[in-house]
Protein backbone atom coordinates (compact mmCIF):
# COMPACT_ATOMS: atom_id res chain seq x y z
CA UNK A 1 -5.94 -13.90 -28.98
CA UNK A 2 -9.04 -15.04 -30.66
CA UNK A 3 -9.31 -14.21 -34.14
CA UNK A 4 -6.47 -11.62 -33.80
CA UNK A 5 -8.33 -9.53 -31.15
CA UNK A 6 -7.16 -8.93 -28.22
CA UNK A 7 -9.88 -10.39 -25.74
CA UNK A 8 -10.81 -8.18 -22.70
CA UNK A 9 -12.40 -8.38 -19.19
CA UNK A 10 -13.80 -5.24 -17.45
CA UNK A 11 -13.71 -6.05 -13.81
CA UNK A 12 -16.24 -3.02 -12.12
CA UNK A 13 -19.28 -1.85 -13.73
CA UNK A 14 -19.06 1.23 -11.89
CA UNK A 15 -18.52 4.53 -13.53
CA UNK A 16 -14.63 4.07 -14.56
CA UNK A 17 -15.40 0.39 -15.67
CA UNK A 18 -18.50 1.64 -18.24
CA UNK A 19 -16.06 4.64 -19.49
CA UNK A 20 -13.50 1.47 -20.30
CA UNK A 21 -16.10 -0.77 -21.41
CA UNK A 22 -17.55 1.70 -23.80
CA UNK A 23 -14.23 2.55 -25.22
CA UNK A 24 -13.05 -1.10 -25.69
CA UNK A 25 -15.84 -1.48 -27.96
CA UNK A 26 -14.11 1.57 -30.09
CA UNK A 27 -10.65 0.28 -30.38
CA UNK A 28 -9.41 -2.08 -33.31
CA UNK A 29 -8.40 -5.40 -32.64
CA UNK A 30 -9.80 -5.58 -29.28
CA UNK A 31 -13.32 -6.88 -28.06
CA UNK A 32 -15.26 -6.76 -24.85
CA UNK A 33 -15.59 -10.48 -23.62
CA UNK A 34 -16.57 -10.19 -20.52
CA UNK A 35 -17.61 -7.95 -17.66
CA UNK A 36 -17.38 -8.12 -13.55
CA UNK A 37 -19.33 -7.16 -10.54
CA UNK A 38 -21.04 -8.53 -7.64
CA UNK A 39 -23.82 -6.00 -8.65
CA UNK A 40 -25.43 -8.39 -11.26
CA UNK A 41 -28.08 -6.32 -12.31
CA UNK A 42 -25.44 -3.46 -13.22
CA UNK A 43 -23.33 -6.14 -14.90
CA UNK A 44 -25.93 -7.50 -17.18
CA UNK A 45 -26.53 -3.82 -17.98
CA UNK A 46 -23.08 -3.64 -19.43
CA UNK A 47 -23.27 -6.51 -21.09
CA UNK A 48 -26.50 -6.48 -22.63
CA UNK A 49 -25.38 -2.51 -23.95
CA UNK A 50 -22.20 -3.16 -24.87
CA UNK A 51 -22.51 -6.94 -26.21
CA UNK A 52 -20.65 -8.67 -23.65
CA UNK A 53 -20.90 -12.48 -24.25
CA UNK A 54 -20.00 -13.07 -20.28
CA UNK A 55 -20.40 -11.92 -16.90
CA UNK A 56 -19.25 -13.18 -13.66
CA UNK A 57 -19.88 -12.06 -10.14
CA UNK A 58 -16.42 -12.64 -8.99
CA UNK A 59 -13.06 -11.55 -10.73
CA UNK A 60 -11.43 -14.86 -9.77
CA UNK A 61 -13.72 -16.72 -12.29
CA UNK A 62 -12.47 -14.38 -14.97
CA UNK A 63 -8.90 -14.10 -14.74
CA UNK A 64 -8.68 -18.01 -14.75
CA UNK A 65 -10.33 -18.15 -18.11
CA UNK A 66 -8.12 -18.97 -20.41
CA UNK A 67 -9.82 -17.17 -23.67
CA UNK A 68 -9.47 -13.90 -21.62
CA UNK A 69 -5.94 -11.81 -22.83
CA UNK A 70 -6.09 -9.08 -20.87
CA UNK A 71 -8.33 -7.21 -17.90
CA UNK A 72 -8.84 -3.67 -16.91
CA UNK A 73 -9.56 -3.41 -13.06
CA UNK A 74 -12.12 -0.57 -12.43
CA UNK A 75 -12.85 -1.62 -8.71
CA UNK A 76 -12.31 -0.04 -5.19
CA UNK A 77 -8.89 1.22 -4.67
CA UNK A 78 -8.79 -1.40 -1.96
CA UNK A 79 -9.04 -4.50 -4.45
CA UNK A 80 -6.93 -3.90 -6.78
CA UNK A 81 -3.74 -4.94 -5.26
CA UNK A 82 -5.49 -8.78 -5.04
CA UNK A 83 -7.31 -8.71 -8.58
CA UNK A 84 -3.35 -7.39 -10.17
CA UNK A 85 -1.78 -10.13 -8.73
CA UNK A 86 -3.95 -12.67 -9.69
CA UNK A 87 -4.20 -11.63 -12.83
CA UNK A 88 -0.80 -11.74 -13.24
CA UNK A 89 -0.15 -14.96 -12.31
CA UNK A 90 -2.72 -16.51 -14.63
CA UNK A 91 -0.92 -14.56 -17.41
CA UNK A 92 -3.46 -11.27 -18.20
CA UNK A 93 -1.95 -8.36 -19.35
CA UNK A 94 -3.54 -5.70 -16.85
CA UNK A 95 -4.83 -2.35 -16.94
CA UNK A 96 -5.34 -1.06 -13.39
CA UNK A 97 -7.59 2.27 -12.36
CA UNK A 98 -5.72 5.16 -10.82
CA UNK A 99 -4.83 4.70 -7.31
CA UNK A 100 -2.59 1.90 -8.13
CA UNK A 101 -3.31 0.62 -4.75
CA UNK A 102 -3.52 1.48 -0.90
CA UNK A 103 -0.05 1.96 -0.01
CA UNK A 104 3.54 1.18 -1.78
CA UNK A 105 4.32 -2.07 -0.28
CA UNK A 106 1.35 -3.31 -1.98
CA UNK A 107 2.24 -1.32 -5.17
CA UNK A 108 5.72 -2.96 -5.34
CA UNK A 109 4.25 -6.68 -4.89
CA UNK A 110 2.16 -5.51 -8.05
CA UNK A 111 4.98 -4.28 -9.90
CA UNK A 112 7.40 -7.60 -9.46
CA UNK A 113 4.30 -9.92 -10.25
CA UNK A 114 3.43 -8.12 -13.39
CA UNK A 115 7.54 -8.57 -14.63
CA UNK A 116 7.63 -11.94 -13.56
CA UNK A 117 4.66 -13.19 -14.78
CA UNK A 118 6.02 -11.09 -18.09
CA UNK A 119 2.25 -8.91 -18.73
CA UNK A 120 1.75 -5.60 -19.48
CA UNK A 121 0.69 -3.66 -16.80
CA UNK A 122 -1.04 0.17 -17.44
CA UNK A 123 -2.00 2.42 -14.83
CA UNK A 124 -5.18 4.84 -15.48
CA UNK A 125 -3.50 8.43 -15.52
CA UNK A 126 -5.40 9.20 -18.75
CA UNK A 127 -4.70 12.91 -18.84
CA UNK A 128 -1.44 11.51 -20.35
CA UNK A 129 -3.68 10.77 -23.69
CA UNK A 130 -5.76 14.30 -23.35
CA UNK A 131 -5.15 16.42 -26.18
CA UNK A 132 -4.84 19.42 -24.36
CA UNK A 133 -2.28 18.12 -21.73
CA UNK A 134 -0.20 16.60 -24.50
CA UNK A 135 0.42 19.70 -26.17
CA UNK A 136 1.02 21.47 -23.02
CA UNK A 137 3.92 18.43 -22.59
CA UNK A 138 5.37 19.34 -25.58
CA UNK A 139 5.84 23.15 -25.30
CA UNK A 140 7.34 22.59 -22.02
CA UNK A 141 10.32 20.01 -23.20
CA UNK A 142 10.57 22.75 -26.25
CA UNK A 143 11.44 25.52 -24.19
CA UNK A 144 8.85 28.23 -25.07
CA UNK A 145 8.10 28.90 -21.49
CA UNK A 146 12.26 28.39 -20.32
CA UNK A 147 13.22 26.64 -17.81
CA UNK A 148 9.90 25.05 -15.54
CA UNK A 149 10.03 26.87 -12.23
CA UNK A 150 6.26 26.10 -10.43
CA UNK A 151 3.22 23.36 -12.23
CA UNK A 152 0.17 24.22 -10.37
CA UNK A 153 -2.97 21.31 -10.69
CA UNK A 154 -6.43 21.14 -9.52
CA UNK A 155 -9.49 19.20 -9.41
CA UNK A 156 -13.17 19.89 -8.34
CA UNK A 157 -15.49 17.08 -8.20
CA UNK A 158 -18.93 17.77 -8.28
CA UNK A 159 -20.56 14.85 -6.65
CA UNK A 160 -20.82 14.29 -2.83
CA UNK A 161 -18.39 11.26 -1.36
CA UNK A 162 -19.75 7.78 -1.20
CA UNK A 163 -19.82 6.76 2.35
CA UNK A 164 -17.23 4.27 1.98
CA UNK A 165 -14.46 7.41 0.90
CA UNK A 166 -15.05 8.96 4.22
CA UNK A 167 -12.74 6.65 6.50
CA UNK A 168 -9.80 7.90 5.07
CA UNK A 169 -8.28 4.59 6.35
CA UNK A 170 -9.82 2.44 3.84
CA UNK A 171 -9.60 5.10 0.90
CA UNK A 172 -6.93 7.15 1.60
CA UNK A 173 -9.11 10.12 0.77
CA UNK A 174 -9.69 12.72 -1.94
CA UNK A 175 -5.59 13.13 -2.29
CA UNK A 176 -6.15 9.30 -3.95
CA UNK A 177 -9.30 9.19 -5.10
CA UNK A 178 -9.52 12.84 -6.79
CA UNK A 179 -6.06 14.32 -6.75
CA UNK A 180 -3.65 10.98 -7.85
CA UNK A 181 -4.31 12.85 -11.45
CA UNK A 182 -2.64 15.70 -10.08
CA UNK A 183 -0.21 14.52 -8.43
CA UNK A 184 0.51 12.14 -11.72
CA UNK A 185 0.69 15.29 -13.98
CA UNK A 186 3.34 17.38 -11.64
CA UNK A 187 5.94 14.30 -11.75
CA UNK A 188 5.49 14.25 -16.03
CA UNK A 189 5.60 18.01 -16.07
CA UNK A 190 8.40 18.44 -14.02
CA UNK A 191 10.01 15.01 -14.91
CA UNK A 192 11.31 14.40 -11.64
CA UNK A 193 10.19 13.34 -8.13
CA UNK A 194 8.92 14.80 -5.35
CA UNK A 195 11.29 15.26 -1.83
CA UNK A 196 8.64 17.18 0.26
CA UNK A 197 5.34 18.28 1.08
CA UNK A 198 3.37 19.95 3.10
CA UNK A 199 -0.32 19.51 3.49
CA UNK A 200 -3.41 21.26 4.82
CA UNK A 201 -7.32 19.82 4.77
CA UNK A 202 -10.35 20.30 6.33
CA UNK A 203 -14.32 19.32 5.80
CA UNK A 204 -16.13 22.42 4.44
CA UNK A 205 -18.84 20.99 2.34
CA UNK A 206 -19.99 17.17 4.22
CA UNK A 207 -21.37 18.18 7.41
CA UNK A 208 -22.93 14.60 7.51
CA UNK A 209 -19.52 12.54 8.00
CA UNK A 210 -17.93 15.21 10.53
CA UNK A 211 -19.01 13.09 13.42
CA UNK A 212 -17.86 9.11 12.38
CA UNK A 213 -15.46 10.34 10.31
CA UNK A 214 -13.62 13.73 12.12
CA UNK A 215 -10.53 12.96 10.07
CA UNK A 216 -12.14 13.08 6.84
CA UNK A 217 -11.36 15.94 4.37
CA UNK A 218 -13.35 17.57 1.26
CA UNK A 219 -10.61 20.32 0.38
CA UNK A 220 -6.70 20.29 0.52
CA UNK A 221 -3.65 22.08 -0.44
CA UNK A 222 -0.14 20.65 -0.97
CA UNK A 223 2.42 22.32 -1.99
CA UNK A 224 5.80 20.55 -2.72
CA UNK A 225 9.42 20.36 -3.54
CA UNK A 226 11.21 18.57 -6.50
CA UNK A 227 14.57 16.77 -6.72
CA UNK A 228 15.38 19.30 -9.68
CA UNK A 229 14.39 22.15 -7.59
CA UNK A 230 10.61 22.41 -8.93
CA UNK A 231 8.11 23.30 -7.38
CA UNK A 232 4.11 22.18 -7.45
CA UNK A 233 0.99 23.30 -6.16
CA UNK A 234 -2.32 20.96 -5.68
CA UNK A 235 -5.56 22.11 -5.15
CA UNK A 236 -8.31 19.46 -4.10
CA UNK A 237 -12.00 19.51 -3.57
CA UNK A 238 -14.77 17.39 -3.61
CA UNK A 239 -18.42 17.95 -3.66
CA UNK A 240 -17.97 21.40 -5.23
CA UNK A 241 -20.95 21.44 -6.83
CA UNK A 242 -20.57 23.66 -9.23
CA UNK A 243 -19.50 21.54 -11.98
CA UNK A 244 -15.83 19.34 -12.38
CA UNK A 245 -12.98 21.12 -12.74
CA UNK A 246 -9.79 20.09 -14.11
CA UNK A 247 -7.21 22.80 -15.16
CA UNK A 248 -3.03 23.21 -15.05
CA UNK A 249 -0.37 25.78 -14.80
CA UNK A 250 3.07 25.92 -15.75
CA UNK A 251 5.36 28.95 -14.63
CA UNK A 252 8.49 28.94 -16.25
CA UNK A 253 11.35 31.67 -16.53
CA UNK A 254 10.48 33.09 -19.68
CA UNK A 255 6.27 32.27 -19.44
CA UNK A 256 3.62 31.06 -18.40
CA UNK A 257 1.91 28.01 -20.08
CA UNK A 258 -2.49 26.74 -18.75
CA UNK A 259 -4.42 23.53 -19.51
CA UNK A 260 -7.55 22.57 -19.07
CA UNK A 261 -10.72 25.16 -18.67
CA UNK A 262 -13.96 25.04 -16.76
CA UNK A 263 -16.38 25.85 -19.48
CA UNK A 264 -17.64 23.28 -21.23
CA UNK A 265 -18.01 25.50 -25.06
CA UNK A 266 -17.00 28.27 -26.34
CA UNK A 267 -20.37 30.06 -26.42
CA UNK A 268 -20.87 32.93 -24.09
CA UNK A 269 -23.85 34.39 -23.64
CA UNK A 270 -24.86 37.57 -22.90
CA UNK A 271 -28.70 38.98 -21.88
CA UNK A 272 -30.68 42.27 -21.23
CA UNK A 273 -30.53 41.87 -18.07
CA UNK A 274 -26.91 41.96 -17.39
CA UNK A 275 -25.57 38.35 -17.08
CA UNK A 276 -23.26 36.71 -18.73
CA UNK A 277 -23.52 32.33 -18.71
CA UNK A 278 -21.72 30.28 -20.15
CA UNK A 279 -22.34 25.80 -20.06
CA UNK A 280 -20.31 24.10 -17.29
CA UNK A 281 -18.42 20.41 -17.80
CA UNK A 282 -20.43 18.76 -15.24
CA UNK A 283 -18.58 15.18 -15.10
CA UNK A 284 -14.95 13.95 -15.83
CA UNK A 285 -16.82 10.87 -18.01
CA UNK A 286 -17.58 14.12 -20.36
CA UNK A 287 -14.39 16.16 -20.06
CA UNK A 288 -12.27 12.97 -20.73
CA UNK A 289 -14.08 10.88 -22.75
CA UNK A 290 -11.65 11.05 -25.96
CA UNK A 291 -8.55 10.71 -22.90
CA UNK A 292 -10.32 7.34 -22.06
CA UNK A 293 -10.36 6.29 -25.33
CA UNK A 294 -7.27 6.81 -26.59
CA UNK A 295 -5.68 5.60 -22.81
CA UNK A 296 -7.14 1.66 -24.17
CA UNK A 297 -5.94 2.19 -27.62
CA UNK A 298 -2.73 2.57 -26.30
CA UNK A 299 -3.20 -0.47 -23.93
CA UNK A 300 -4.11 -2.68 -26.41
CA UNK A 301 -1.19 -1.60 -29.28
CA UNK A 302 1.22 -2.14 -26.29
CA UNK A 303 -0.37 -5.94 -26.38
CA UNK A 304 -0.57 -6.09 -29.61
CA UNK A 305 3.15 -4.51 -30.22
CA UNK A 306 4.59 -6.21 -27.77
CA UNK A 307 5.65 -2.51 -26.62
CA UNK A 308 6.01 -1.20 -23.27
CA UNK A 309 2.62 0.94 -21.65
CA UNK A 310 3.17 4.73 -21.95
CA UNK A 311 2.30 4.71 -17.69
CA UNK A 312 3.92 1.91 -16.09
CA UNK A 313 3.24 0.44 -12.40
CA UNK A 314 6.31 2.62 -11.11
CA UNK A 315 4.21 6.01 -12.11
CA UNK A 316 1.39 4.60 -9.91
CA UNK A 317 3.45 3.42 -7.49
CA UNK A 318 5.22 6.96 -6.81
CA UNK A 319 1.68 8.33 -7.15
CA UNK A 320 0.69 6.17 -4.05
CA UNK A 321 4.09 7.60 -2.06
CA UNK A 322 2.82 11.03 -2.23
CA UNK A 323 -0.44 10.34 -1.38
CA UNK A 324 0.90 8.89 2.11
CA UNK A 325 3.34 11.34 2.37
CA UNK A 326 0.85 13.93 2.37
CA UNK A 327 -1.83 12.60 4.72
CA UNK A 328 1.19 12.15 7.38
CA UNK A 329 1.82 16.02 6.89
CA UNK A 330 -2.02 16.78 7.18
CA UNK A 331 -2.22 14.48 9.96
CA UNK A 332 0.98 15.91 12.12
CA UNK A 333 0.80 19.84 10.66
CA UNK A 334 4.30 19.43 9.22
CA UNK A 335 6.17 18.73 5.99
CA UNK A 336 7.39 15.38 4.92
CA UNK A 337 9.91 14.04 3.64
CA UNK A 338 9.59 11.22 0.53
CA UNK A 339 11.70 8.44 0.16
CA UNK A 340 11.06 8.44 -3.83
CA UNK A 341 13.83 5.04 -4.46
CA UNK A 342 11.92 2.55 -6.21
């Protein structure tokens, strides 16, 4: 570390990797050193905004600098299997973007490289850090609502698909790219693991990619089965328009616990001519910004503390089980089983 600071590379100057940049800049004892993308006019952007002394158009030139303590990897699900491991191996300790990766072989290769290689590794579930969700965490391991009998999650995303989320094949669709939050908060509700589900999808709202892409899906449904006899509910959706939505329910025995609204404030108002309006959160960047920044905090103590990361590569890597799981059961109409061993 270079004057006690813990020195960090964003790799992706996309949306997730200016949310982490941004917040890096907010965090004691850490600074922003450096920032990746082939897109070098969006990478000097970051920089020059955030006062980034580097920038390189390939991660590779990064992770072998050796002034560099740690990276956050804010790319494509489908690089960040190859950036982990060679960060790992040139010793960075390594926050990875939620999904971990494209399936769990590649998730376990991740996992074993991180221990050997003896780095912190953090995956990005950061409705883990959310206020709201915290509390909700607490008053179920108090008891208030009894014993947890159903967690129901959802998320809407405004924005249309990029064209690259489509083939399902190279982005495992919106049950990775959208729901891996939800799917995330139903294992720490419940604190177990899934043993089924059942899936359902279709394309409702992106006519354009019906043709190329028939197997491509904009809404889906999973319901599922616990190994302490829990069960969950997902709701998924894409390109919703109406704003993004992130809310979640707990049913217990003795109540009934909800996270997370739509509206954006607390004003409501009312007019003469009948309607009532009230402001809509319109991105996750807005809904989760204080998540974000205390997720990196919490990265950077665990450097700094030499403490283990609150979400460790085995949360993403059961993440990425249930997202297979349930594209089998929307591909062959049925429910699946999970093999949930580590």
């Amino acid at each position: 570390m270079k004057n006690d600071e813990v020195q960090v590379c964003v790799i992706g100057a996309g949306r997730a990797g200016v949310i982490h940049a941004r917040a890096i800049t907010q965090v004691p004892g850490a600074h922003l050193a450096a920032v990746v993308d082939s897109d070098h006019d969006a990478c000097k952007k970051v920089c020059q905004e955030l006062g980034a002394a580097e920038s390189y158009p390939h991660y590779l030139g990064a992770v072998e600098n050796s002034h560099f303590d740690a990276v956050i990897v804010a790319t494509p699900t489908r690089l960040h299997h190859e950036i982990v491991v060679a960060a790992a191996k040139a010793g960075k300790h390594i926050l990875c973007e939620k999904p971990m990766a494209m399936n769990p072989s590649q998730c376990e290769e991740m996992v074993r490289v991180t221990r050997e290689n003896r780095v912190k590794f953090q995956i990005g579930f950061m409705r883990r850090f959310d206020g709201g969700f915290q509390r909700a965490k607490e008053i179920i391991q108090r008891g208030q609502i009894g014993e947890v009998v159903l967690v129901k999650s959802l998320t809407h995303g405004p924005s249309t698909p990029k064209r690259w989320q489509y083939d399902i094949s190279g982005s495992n669709g919106p049950l990775a790219e959208v729901n891996s939050h939800d799917i995330d908060t139903l294992r720490w509700f419940t604190e177990s693991e899934f043993t089924k589900v059942y899936a359902i999808a279709g394309n409702y709202r992106c006519p354009e990619a019906r043709e190329e892409f028939p197997d491509f899906y904009d809404n889906v449904s999973l319901v599922a089965s616990f190994e302490n006899g829990m069960q969950g509910f997902i709701d998924g959706a894409v390109s919703v328009k109406y704003g993004y939505d992130a809310r979640a329910e707990v049913l217990g025995t003795e109540g009934l616990l909800s996270v997370g609204q739509l509206a954006q404030q607390s004003v409501v108002t009312c007019t003469r001519h009948g309607e009532i309006t009230q402001p809509v959160v319109t991105s996750w960047r807005d809904l989760f910004a204080d998540a974000y920044l205390a997720e990196d905090r919490a990265f950077i103590a665990s450097i700094r503390d030499n403490s283990d990361p609150v979400v460790n590569g085995h949360d993403g890597m059961m993440v990425v089980k249930v997202v297979e799981a349930g594209n089998r059961s929307i591909r062959e109409g049925k429910p699946v089983c999970l093999n949930t061993q580590p």
